[in-house]
Protein backbone atom coordinates (compact mmCIF):
# COMPACT_ATOMS: atom_id res chain seq x y z
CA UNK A 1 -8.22 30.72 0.60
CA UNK A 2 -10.42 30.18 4.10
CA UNK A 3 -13.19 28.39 4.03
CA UNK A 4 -16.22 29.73 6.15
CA UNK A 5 -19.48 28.49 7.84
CA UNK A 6 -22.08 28.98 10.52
CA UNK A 7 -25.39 27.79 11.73
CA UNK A 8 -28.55 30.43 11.92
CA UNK A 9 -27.06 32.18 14.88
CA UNK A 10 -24.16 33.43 13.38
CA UNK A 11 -25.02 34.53 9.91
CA UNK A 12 -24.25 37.67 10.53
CA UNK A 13 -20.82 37.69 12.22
CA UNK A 14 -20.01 35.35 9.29
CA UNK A 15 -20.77 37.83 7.10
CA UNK A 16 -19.08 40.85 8.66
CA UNK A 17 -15.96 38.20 9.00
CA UNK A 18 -16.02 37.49 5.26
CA UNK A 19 -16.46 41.47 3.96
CA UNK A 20 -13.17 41.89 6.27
CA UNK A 21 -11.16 38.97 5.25
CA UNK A 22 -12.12 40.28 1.52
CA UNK A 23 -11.49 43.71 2.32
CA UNK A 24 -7.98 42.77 3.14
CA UNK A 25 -7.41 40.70 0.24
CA UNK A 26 -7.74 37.39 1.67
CA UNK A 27 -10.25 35.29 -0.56
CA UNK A 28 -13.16 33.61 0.94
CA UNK A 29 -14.90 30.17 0.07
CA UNK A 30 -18.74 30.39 2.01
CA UNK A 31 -20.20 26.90 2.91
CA UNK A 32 -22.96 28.20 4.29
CA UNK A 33 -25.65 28.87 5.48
CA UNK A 34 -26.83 32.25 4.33
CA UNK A 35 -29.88 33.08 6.41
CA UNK A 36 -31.49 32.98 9.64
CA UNK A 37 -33.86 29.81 9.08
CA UNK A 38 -32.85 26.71 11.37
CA UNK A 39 -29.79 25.15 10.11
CA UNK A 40 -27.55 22.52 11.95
CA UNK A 41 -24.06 23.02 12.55
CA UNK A 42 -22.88 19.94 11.83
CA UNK A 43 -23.23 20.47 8.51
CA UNK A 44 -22.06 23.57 7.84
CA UNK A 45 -18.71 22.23 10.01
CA UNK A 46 -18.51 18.92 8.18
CA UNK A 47 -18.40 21.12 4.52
CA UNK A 48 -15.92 23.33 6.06
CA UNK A 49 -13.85 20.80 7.47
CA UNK A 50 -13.61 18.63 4.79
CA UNK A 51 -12.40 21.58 2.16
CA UNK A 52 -9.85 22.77 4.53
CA UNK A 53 -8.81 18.70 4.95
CA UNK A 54 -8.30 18.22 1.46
CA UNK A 55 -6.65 21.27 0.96
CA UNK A 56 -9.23 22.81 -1.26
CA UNK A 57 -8.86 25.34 1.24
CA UNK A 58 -6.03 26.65 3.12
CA UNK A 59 -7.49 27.37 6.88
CA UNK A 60 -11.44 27.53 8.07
CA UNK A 61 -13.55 29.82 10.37
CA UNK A 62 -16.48 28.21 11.41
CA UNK A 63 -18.99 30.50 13.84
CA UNK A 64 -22.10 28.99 15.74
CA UNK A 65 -23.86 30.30 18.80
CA UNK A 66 -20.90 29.69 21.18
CA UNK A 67 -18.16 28.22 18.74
CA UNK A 68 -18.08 25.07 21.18
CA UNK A 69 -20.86 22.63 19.15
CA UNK A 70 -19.17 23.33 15.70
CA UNK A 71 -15.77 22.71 16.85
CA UNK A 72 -16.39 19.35 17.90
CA UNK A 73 -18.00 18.72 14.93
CA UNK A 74 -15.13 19.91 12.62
CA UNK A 75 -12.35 17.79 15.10
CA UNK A 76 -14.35 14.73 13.66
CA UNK A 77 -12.84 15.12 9.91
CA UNK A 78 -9.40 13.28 10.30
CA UNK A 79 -6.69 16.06 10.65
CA UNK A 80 -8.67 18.74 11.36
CA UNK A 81 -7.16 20.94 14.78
CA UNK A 82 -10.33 23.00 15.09
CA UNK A 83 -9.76 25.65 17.82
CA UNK A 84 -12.53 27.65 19.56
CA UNK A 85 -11.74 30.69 21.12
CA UNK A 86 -13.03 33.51 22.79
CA UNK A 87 -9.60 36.13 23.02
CA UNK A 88 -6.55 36.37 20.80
CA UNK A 89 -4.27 34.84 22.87
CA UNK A 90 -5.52 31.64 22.93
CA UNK A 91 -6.10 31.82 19.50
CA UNK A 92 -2.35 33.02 18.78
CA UNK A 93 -0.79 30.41 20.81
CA UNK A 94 -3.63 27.44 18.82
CA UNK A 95 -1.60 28.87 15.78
CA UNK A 96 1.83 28.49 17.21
CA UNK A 97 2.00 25.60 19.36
CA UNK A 98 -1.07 23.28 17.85
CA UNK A 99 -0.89 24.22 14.16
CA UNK A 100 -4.29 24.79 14.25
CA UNK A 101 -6.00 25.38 10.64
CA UNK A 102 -9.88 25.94 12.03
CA UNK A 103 -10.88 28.92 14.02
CA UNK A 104 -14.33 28.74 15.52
CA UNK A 105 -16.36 31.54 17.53
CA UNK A 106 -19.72 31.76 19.19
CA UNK A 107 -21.95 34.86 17.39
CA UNK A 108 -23.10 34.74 21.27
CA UNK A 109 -20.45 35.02 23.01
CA UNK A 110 -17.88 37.39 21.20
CA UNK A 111 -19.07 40.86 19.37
CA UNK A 112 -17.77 41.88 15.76
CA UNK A 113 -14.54 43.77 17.02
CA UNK A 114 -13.53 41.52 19.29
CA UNK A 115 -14.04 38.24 16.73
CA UNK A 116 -12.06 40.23 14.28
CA UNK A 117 -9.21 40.68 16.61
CA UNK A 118 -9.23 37.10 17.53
CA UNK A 119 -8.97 36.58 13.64
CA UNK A 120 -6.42 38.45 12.83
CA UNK A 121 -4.41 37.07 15.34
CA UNK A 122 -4.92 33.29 14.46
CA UNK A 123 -4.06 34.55 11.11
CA UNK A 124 -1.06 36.36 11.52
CA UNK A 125 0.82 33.47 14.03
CA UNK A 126 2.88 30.89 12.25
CA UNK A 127 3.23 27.26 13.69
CA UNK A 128 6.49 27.35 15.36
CA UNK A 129 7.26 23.93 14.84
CA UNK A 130 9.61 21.61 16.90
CA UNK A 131 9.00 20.20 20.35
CA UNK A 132 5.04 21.27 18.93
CA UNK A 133 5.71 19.48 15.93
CA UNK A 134 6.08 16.27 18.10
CA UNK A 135 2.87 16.56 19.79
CA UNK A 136 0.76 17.06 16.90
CA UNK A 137 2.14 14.67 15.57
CA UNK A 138 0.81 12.57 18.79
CA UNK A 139 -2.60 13.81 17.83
CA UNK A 140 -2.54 12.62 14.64
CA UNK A 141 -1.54 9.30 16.13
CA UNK A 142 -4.41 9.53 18.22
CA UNK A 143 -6.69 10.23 15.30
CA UNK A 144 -5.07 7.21 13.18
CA UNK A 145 -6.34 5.32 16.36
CA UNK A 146 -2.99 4.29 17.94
CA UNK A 147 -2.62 3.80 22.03
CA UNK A 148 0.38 6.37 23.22
C-alpha cells in the first residue's frame, strides 16, 4: 500500500496521482488534506511518514508546492529516506542506490504527466543492495546519532 499526502497546493496532483496508482491496482492510503483551504505540510508529511515508518504502509508520496518543504519534514521520522525529485532519473537511481521509500514532488514545479512518469519510475526500481546497502546503513547511523 502507499501512503499519500499534500498541503493546499497540491491537492490536485495528489489526486490525479492516487486515481492512477488505483487505476493500476496499486492501493492507496490518503493522509490528507483534501481541499484547497491552508494546510501545513508538516503535518500531512509527519502522518505520511510515520505510516510508511511503521510499516503500516509500504512506500509514501508526499506532494507540496515544490516537494522540497515536505521532504525535510518527512526525513525527520527516524528511517524515513524521503526523496524529492523533479525527473525520473533521479528518482530511479533514489530507488536503487538510497532505498528510498518516500517520493515527494512540487504541484509547482512538475505537471501531471511528467509527476506520473517520475512515479512510475521510483516505483518500478528495486534497491540494488550491496556497496548501497553499506551507506544506508551509514545514514541510519547518522540518524541513531553516531559520529562516522
Amino acid at each position: 500500500m502507499i501512503a499519500i499526502g499534500c498541503d493546499h497546493a497540491a491537492t490536485a496532483l495528489k489526486e490525479e496521482l492516487k486515481d492512477y496508482l488505483e487505476a493500476k491496482g496499486i492501493p492507496v492510503r490518503d493522509f490528507g488534506t483534501y481541499g484547497e483551504a491552508k494546510a501545513d505540510y508538516p503535518v500531512s508529511a509527519s502522518k505520511v511518514a510515520r505510516a510508511v515508518a511503521t510499516g503500516e504502509c509500504e512506500r509514501g508520496v508526499l506532494l507540496c508546492g515544490t516537494g522540497v518543504g515536505i521532504s525535510i519534514a518527512a526525513n525527520k521520522v527516524r528511517g524515513i529516506r524521503a526523496v524529492c525529485c523533479s525527473e525520473p532519473f533521479s528518482a530511479k537511481l533514489s530507488r536503487m542506490h538510497n532505498d528510498s521509500n518516500i517520493l515527494c514532488m512540487g504541484a509547482r514545479v512538475v505537471g501531471p504527466e511528467l509527476a506520473k512518469m517520475i512515479l512510475d519510475e521510483w516505483l518500478a526500481a528495486a534497491f540494488e543492495g550491496g556497496r548501497h546497502a553499506a551507506r544506508v546503513a551509514l545514514i541510519a547511523r547518522i540518524e541513531n546519532g553516531e559520529a562516522l
